[in-house]
PDB file of N, CA and C in Angstrom:
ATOM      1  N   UNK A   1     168.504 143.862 137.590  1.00  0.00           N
ATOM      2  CA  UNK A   1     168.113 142.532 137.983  1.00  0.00           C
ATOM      3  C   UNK A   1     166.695 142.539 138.569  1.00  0.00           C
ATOM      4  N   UNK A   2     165.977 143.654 139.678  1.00  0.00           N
ATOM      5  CA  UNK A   2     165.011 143.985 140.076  1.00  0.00           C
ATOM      6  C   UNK A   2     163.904 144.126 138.482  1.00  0.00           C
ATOM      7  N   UNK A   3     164.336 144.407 137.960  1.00  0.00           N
ATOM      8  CA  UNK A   3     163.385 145.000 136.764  1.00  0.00           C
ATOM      9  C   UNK A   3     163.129 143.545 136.124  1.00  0.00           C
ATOM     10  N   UNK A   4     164.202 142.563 135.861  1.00  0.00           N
ATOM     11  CA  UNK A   4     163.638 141.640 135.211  1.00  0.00           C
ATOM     12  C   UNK A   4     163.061 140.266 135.916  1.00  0.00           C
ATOM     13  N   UNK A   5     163.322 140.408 137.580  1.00  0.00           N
ATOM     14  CA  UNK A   5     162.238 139.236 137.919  1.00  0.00           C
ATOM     15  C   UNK A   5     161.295 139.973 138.046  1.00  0.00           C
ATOM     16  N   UNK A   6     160.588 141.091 138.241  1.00  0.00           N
ATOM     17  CA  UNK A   6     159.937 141.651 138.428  1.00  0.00           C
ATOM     18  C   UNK A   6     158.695 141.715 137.092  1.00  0.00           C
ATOM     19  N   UNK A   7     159.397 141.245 135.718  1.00  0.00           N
ATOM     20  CA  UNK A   7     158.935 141.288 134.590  1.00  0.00           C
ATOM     21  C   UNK A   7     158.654 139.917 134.582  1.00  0.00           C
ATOM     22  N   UNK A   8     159.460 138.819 135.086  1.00  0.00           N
ATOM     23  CA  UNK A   8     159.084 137.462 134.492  1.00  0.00           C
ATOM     24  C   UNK A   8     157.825 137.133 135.844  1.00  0.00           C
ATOM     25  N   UNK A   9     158.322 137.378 136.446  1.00  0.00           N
ATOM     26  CA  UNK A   9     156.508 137.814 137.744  1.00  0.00           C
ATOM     27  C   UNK A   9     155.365 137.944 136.574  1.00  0.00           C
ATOM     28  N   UNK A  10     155.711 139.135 136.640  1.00  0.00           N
ATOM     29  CA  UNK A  10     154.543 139.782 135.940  1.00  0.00           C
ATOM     30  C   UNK A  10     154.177 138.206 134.440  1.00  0.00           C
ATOM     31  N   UNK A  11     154.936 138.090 133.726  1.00  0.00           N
ATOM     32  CA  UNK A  11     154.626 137.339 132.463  1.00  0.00           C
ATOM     33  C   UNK A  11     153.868 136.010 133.316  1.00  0.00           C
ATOM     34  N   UNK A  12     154.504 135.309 134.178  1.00  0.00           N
ATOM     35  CA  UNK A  12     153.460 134.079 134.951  1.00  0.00           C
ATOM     36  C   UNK A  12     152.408 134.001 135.161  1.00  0.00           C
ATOM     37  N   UNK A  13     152.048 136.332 135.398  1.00  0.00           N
ATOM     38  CA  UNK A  13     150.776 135.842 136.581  1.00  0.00           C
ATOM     39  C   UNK A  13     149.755 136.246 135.666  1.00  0.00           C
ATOM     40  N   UNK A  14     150.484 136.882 134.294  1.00  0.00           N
ATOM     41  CA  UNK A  14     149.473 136.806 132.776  1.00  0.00           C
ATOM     42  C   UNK A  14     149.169 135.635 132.660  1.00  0.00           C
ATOM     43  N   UNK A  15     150.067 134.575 132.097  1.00  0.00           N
ATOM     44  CA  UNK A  15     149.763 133.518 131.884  1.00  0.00           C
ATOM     45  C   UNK A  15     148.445 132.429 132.415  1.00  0.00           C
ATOM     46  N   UNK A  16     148.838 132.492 134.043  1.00  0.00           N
ATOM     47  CA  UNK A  16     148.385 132.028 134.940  1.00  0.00           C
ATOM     48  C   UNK A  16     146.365 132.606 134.517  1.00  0.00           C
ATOM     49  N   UNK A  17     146.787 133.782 134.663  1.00  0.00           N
ATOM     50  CA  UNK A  17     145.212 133.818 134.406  1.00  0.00           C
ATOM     51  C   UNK A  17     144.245 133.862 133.010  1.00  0.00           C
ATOM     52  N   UNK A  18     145.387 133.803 131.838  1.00  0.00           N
ATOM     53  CA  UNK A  18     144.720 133.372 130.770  1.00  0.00           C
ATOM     54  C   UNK A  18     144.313 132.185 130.954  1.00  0.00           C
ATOM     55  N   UNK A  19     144.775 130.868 131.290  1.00  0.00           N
ATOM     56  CA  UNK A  19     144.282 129.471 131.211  1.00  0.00           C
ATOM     57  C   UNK A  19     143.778 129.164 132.385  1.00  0.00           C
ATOM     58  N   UNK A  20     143.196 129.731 133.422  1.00  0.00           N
ATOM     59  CA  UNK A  20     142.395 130.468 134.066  1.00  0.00           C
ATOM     60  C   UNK A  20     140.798 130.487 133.716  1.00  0.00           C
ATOM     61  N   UNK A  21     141.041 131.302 132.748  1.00  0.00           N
ATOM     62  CA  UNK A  21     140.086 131.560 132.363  1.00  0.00           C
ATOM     63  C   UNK A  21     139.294 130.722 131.349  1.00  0.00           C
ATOM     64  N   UNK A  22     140.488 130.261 130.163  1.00  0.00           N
ATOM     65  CA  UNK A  22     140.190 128.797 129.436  1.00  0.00           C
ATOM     66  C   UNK A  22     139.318 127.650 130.104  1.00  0.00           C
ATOM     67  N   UNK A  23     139.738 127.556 131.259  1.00  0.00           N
ATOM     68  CA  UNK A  23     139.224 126.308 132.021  1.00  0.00           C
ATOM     69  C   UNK A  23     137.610 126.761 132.157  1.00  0.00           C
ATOM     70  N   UNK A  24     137.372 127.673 131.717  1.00  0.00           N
ATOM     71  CA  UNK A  24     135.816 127.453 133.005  1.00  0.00           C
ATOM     72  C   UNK A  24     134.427 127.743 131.780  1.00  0.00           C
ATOM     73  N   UNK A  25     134.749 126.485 130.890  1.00  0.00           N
ATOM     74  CA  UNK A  25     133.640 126.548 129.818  1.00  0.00           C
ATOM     75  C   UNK A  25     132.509 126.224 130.265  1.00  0.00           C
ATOM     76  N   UNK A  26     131.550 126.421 129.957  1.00  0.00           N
ATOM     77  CA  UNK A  26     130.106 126.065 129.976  1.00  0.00           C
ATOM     78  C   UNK A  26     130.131 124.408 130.421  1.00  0.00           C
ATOM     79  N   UNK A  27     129.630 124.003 131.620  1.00  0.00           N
ATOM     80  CA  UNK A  27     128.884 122.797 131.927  1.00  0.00           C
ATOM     81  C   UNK A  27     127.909 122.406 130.615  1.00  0.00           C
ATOM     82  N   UNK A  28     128.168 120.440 130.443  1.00  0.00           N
ATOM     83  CA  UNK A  28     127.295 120.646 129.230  1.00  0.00           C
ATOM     84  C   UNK A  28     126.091 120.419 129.980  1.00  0.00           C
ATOM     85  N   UNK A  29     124.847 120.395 129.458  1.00  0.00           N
ATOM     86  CA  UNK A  29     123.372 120.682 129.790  1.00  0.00           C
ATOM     87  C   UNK A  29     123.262 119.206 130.283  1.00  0.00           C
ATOM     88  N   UNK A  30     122.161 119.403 131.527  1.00  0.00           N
ATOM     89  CA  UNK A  30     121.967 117.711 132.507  1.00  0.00           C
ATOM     90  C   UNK A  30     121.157 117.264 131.310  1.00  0.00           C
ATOM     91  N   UNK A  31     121.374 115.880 130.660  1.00  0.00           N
ATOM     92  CA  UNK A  31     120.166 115.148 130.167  1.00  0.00           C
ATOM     93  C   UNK A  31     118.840 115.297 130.945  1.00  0.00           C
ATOM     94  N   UNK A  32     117.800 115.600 130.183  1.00  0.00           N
ATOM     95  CA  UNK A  32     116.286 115.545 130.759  1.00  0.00           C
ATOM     96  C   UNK A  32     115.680 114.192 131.667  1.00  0.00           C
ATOM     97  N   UNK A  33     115.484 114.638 133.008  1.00  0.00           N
ATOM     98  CA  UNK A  33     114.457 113.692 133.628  1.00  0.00           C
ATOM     99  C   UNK A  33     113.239 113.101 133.280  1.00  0.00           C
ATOM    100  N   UNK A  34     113.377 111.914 133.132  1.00  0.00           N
ATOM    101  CA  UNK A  34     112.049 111.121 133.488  1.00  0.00           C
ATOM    102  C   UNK A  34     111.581 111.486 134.240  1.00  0.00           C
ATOM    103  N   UNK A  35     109.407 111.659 133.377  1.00  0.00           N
ATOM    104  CA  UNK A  35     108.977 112.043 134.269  1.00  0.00           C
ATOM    105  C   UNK A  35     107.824 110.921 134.172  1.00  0.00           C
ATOM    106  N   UNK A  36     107.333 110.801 135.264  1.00  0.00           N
ATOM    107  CA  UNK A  36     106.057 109.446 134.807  1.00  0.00           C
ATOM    108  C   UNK A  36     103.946 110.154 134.895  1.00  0.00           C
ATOM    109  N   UNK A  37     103.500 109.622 133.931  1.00  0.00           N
ATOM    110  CA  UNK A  37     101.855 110.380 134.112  1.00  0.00           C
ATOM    111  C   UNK A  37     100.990 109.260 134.214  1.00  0.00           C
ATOM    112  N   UNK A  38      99.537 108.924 135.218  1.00  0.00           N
ATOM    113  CA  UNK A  38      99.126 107.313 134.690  1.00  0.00           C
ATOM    114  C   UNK A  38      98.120 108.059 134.865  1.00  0.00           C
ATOM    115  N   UNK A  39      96.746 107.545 133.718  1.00  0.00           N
ATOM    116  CA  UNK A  39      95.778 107.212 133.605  1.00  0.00           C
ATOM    117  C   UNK A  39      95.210 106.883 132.348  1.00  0.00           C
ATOM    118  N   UNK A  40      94.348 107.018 131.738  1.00  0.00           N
ATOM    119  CA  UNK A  40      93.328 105.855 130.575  1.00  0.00           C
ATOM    120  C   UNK A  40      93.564 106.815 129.630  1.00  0.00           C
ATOM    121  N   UNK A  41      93.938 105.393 128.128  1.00  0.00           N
ATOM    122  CA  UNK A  41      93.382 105.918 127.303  1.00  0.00           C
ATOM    123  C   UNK A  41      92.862 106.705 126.126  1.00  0.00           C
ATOM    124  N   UNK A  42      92.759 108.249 126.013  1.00  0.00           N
ATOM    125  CA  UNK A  42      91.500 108.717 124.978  1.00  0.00           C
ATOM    126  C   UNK A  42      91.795 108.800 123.838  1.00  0.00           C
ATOM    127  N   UNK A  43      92.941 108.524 123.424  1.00  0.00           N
ATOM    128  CA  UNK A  43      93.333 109.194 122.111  1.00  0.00           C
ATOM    129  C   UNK A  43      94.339 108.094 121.705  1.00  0.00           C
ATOM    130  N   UNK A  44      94.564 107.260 120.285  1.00  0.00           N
ATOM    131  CA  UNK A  44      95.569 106.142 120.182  1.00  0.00           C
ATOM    132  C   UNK A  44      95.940 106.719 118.667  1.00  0.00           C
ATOM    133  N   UNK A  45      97.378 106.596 118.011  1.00  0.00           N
ATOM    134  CA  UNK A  45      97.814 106.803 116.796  1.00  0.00           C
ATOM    135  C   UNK A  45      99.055 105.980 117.000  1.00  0.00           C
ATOM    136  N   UNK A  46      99.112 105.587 115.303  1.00  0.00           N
ATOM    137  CA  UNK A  46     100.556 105.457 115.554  1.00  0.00           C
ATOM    138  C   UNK A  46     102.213 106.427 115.596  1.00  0.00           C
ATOM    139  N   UNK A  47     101.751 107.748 116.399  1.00  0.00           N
ATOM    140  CA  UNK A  47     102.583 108.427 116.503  1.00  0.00           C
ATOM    141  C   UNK A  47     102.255 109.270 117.804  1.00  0.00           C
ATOM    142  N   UNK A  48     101.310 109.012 118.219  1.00  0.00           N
ATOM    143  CA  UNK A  48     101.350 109.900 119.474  1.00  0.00           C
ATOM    144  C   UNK A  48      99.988 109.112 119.890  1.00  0.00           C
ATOM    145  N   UNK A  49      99.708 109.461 121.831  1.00  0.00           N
ATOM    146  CA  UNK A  49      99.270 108.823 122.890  1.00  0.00           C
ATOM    147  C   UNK A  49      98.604 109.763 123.653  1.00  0.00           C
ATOM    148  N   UNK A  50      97.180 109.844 123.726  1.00  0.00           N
ATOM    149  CA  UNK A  50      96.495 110.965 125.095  1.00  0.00           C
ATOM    150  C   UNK A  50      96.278 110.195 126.096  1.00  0.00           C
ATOM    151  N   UNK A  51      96.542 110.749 126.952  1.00  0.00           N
ATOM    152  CA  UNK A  51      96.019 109.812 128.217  1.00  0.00           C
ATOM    153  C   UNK A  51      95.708 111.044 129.429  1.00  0.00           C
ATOM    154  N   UNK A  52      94.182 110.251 129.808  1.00  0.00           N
ATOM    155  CA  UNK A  52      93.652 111.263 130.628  1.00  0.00           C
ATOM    156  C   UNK A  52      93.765 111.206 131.935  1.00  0.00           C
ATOM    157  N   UNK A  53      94.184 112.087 132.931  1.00  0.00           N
ATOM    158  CA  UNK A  53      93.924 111.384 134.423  1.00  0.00           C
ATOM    159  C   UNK A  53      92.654 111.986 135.371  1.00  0.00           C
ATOM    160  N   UNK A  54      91.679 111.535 135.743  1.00  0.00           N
ATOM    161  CA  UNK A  54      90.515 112.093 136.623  1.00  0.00           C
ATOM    162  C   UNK A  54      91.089 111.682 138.242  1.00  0.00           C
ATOM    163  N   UNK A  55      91.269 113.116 138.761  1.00  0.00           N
ATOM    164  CA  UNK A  55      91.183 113.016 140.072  1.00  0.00           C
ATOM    165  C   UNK A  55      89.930 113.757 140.976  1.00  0.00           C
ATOM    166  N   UNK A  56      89.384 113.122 142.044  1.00  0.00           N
ATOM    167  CA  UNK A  56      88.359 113.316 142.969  1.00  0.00           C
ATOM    168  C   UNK A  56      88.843 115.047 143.418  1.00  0.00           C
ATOM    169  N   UNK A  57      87.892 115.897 142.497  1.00  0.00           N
ATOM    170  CA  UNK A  57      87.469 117.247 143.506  1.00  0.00           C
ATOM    171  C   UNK A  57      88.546 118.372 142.698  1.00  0.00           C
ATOM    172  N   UNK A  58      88.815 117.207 141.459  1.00  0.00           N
ATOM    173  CA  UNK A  58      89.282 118.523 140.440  1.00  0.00           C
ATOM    174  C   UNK A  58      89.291 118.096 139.294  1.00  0.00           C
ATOM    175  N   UNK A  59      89.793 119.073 138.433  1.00  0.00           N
ATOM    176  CA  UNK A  59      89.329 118.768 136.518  1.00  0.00           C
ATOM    177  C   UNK A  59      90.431 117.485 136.070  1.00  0.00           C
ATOM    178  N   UNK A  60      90.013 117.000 135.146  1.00  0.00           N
ATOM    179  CA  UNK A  60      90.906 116.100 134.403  1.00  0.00           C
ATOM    180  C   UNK A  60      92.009 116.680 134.281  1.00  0.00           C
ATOM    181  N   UNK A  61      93.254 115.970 133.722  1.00  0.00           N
ATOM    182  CA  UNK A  61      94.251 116.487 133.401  1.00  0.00           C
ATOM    183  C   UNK A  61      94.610 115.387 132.082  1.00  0.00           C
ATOM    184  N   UNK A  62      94.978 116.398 130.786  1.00  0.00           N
ATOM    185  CA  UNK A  62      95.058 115.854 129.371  1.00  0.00           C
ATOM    186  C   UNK A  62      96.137 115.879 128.944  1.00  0.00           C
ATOM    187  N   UNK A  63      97.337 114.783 128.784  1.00  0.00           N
ATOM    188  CA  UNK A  63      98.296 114.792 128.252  1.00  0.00           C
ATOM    189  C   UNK A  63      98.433 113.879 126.600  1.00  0.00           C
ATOM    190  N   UNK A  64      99.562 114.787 125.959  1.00  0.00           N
ATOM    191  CA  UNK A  64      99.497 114.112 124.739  1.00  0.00           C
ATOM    192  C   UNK A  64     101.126 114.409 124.537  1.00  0.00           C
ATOM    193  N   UNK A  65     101.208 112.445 124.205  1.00  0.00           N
ATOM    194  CA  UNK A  65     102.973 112.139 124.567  1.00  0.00           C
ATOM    195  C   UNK A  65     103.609 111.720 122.902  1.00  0.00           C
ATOM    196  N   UNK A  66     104.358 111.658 122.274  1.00  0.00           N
ATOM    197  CA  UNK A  66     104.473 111.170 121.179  1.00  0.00           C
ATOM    198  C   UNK A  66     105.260 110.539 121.086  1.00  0.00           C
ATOM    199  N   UNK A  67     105.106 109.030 120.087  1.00  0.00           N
ATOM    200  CA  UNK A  67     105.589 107.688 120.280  1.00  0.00           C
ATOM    201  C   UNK A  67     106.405 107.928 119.069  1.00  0.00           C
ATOM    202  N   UNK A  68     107.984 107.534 119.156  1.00  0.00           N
ATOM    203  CA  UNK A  68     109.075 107.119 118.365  1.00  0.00           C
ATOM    204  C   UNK A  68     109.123 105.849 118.672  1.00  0.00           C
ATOM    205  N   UNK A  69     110.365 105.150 117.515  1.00  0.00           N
ATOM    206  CA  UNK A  69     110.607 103.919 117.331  1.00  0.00           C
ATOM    207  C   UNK A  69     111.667 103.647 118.696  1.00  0.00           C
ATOM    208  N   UNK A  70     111.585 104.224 119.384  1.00  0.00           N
ATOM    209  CA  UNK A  70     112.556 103.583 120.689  1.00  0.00           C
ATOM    210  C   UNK A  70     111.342 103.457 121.869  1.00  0.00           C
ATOM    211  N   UNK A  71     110.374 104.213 121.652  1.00  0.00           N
ATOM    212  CA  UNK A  71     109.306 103.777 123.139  1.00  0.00           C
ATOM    213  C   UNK A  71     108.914 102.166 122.636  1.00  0.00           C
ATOM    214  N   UNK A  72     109.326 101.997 124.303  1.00  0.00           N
ATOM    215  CA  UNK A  72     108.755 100.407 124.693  1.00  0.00           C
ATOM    216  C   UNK A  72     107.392 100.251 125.382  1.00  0.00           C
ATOM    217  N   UNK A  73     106.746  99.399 125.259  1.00  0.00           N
ATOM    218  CA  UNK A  73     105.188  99.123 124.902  1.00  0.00           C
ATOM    219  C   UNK A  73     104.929  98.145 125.654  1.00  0.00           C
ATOM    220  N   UNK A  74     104.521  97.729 127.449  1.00  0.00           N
ATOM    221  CA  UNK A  74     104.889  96.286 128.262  1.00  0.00           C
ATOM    222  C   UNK A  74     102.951  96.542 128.219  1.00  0.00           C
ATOM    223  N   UNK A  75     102.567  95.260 127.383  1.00  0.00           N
ATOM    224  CA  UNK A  75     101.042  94.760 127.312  1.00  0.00           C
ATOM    225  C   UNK A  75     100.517  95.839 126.105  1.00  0.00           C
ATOM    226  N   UNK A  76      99.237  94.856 126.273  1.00  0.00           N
ATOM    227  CA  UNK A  76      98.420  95.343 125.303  1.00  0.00           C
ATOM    228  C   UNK A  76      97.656  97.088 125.049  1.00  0.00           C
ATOM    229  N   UNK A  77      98.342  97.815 124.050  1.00  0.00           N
ATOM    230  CA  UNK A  77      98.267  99.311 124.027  1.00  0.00           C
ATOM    231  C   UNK A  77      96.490  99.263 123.721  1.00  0.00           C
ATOM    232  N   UNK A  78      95.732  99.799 124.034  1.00  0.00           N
ATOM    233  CA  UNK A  78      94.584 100.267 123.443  1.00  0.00           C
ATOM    234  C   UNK A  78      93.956 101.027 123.522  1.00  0.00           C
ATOM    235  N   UNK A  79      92.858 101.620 123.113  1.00  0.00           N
ATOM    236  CA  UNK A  79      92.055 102.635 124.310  1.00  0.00           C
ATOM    237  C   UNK A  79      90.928 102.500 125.384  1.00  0.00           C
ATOM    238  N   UNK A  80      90.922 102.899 126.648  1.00  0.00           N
ATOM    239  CA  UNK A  80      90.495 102.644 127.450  1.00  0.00           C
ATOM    240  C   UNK A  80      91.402 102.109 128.565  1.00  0.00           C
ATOM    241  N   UNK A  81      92.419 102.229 127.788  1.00  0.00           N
ATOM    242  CA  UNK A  81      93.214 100.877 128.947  1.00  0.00           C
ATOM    243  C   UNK A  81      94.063 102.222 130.041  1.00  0.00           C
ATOM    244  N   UNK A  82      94.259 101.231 131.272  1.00  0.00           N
ATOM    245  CA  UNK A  82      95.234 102.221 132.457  1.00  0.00           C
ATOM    246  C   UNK A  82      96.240 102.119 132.216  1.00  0.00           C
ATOM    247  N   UNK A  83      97.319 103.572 132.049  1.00  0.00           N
ATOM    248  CA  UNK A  83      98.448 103.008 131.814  1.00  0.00           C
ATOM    249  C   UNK A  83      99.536 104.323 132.753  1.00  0.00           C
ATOM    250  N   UNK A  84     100.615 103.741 132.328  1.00  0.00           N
ATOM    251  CA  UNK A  84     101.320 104.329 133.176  1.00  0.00           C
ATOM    252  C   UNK A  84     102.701 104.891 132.106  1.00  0.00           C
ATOM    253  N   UNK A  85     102.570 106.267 131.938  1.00  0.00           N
ATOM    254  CA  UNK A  85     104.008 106.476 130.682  1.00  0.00           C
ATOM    255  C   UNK A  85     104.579 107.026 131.399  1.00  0.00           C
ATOM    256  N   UNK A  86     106.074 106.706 131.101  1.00  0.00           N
ATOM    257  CA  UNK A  86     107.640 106.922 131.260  1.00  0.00           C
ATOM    258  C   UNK A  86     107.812 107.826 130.219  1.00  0.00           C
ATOM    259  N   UNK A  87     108.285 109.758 130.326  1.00  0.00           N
ATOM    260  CA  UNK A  87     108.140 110.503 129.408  1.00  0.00           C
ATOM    261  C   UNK A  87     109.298 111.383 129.771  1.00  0.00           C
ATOM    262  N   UNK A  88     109.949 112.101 128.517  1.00  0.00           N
ATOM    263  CA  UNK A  88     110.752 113.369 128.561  1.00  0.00           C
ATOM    264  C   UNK A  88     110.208 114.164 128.141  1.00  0.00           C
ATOM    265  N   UNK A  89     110.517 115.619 129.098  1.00  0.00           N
ATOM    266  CA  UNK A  89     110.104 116.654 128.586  1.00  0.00           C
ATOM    267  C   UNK A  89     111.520 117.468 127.479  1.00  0.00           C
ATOM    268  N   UNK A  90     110.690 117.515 126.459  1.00  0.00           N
ATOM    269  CA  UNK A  90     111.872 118.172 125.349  1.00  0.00           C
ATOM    270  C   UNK A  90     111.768 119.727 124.795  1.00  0.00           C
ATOM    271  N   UNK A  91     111.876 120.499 124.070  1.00  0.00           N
ATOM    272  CA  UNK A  91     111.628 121.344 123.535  1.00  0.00           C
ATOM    273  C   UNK A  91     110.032 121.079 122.421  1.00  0.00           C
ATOM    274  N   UNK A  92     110.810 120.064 121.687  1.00  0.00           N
ATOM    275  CA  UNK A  92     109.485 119.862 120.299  1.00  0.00           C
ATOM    276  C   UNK A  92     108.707 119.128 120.614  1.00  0.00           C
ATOM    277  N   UNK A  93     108.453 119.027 122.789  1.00  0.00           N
ATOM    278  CA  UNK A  93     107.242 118.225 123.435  1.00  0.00           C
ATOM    279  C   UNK A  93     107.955 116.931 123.929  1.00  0.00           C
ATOM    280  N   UNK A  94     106.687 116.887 124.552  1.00  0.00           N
ATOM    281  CA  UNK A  94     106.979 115.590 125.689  1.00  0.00           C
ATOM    282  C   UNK A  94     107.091 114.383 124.666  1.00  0.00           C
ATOM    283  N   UNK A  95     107.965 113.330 124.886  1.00  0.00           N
ATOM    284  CA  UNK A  95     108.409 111.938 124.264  1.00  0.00           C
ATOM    285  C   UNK A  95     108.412 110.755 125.323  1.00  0.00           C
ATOM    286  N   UNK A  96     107.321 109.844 124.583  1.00  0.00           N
ATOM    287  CA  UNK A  96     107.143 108.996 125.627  1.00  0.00           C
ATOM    288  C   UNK A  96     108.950 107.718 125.472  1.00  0.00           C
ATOM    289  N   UNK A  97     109.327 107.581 126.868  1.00  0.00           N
ATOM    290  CA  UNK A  97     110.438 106.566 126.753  1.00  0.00           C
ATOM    291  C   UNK A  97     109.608 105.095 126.727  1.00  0.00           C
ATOM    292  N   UNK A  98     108.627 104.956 127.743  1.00  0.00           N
ATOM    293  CA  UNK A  98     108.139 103.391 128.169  1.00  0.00           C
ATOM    294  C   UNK A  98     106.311 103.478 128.542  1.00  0.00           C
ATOM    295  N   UNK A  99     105.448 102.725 128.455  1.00  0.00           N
ATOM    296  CA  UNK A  99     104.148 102.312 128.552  1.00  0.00           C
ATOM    297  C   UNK A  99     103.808 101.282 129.280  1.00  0.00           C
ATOM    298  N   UNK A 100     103.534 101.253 130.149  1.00  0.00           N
ATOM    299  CA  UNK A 100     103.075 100.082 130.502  1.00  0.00           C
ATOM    300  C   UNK A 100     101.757 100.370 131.104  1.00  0.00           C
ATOM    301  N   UNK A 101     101.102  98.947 130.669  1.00  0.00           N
ATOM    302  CA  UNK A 101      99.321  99.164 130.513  1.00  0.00           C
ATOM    303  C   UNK A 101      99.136  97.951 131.336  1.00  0.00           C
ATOM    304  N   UNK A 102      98.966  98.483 132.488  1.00  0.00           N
ATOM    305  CA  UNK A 102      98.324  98.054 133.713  1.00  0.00           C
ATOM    306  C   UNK A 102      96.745  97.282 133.572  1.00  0.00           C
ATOM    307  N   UNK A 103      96.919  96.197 134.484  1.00  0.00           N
ATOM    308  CA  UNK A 103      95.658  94.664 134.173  1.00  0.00           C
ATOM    309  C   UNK A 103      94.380  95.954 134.533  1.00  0.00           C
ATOM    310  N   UNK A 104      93.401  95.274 133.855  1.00  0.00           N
ATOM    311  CA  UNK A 104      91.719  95.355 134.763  1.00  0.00           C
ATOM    312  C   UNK A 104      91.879  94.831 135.938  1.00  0.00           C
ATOM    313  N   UNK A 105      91.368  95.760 136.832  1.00  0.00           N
ATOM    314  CA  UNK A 105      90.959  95.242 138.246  1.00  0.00           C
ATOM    315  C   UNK A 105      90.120  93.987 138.255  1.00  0.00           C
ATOM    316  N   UNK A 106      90.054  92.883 138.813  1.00  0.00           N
ATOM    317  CA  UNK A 106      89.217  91.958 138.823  1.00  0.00           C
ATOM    318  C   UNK A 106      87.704  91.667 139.023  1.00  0.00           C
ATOM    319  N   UNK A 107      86.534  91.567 138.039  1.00  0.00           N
ATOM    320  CA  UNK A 107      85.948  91.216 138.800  1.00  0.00           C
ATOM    321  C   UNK A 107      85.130  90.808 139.534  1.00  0.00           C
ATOM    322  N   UNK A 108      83.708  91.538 140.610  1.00  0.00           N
ATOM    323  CA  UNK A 108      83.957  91.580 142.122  1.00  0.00           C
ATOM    324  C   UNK A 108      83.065  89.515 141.664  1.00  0.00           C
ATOM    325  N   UNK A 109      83.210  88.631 142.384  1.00  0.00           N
ATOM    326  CA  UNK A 109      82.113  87.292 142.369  1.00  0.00           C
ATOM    327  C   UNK A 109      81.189  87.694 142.360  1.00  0.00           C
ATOM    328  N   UNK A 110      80.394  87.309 141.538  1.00  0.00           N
ATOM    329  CA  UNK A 110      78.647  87.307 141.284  1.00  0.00           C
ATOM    330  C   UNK A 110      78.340  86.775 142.800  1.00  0.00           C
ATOM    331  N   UNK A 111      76.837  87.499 143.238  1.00  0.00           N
ATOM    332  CA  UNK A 111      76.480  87.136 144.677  1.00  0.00           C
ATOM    333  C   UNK A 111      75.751  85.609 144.609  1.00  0.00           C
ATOM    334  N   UNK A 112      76.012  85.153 145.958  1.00  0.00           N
ATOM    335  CA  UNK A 112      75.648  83.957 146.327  1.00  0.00           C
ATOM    336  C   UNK A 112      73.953  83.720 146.479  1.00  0.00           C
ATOM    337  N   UNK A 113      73.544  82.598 145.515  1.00  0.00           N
ATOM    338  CA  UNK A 113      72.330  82.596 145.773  1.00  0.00           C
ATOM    339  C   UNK A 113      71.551  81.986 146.809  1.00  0.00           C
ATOM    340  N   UNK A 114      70.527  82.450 147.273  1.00  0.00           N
ATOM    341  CA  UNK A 114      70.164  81.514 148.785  1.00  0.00           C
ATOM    342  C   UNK A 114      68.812  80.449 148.563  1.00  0.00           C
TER     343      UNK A 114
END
């Protein structure tokens, strides 16, 4: 009698750790973050977007995003213009999600004549 709970023990605590082990598949991979880049501009196609950013007291920085039929486009795309892209980073490169092309600053009133 010792011998056979001793065996059906044993068969549970096989069991137990085969599906155990079943359970613990691979997490699937996090979808990629949005990432956002703004400045002007240099480069326009209809398949891909450069846009340059100049910051005070260091080199430009040159990105080139490429436009599918799902990136959304808020104002007028052109070159020169400020803009601001909504992008994933992928394997076969960065993919822009969204654009938006920020107004001209206004401007300043012509001076007052005396």
């Amino acid at each position: 009698m010792r011998l056979l709970t001793c065996g059906t023990i044993s068969v549970w605590l096989v069991l137990a750790g085969v599906s155990g082990l079943r359970s613990q598949d691979k997490a699937p991979a996090p979808p990629p973050q949005d990432q956002f880049f703004t400045g002007t501009v240099t480069a326009l196609s209809d398949t891909s977007v450069t846009v340059t950013r100049t910051t005070l007291g260091s080199d430009s920085t040159v990105r080139t995003f490429a436009i599918t039929a799902d990136t959304h486009v808020e104002g007028k795309l052109k070159m020169k213009a400020r803009v601001t892209v909504r992008f994933v980073s992928l394997p076969e490169g960065d993919r822009v999600v969204r654009i938006i092309v920020r107004g001209a600053a206004p401007a300043p009133p012509p001076p007052k004549k005396q």
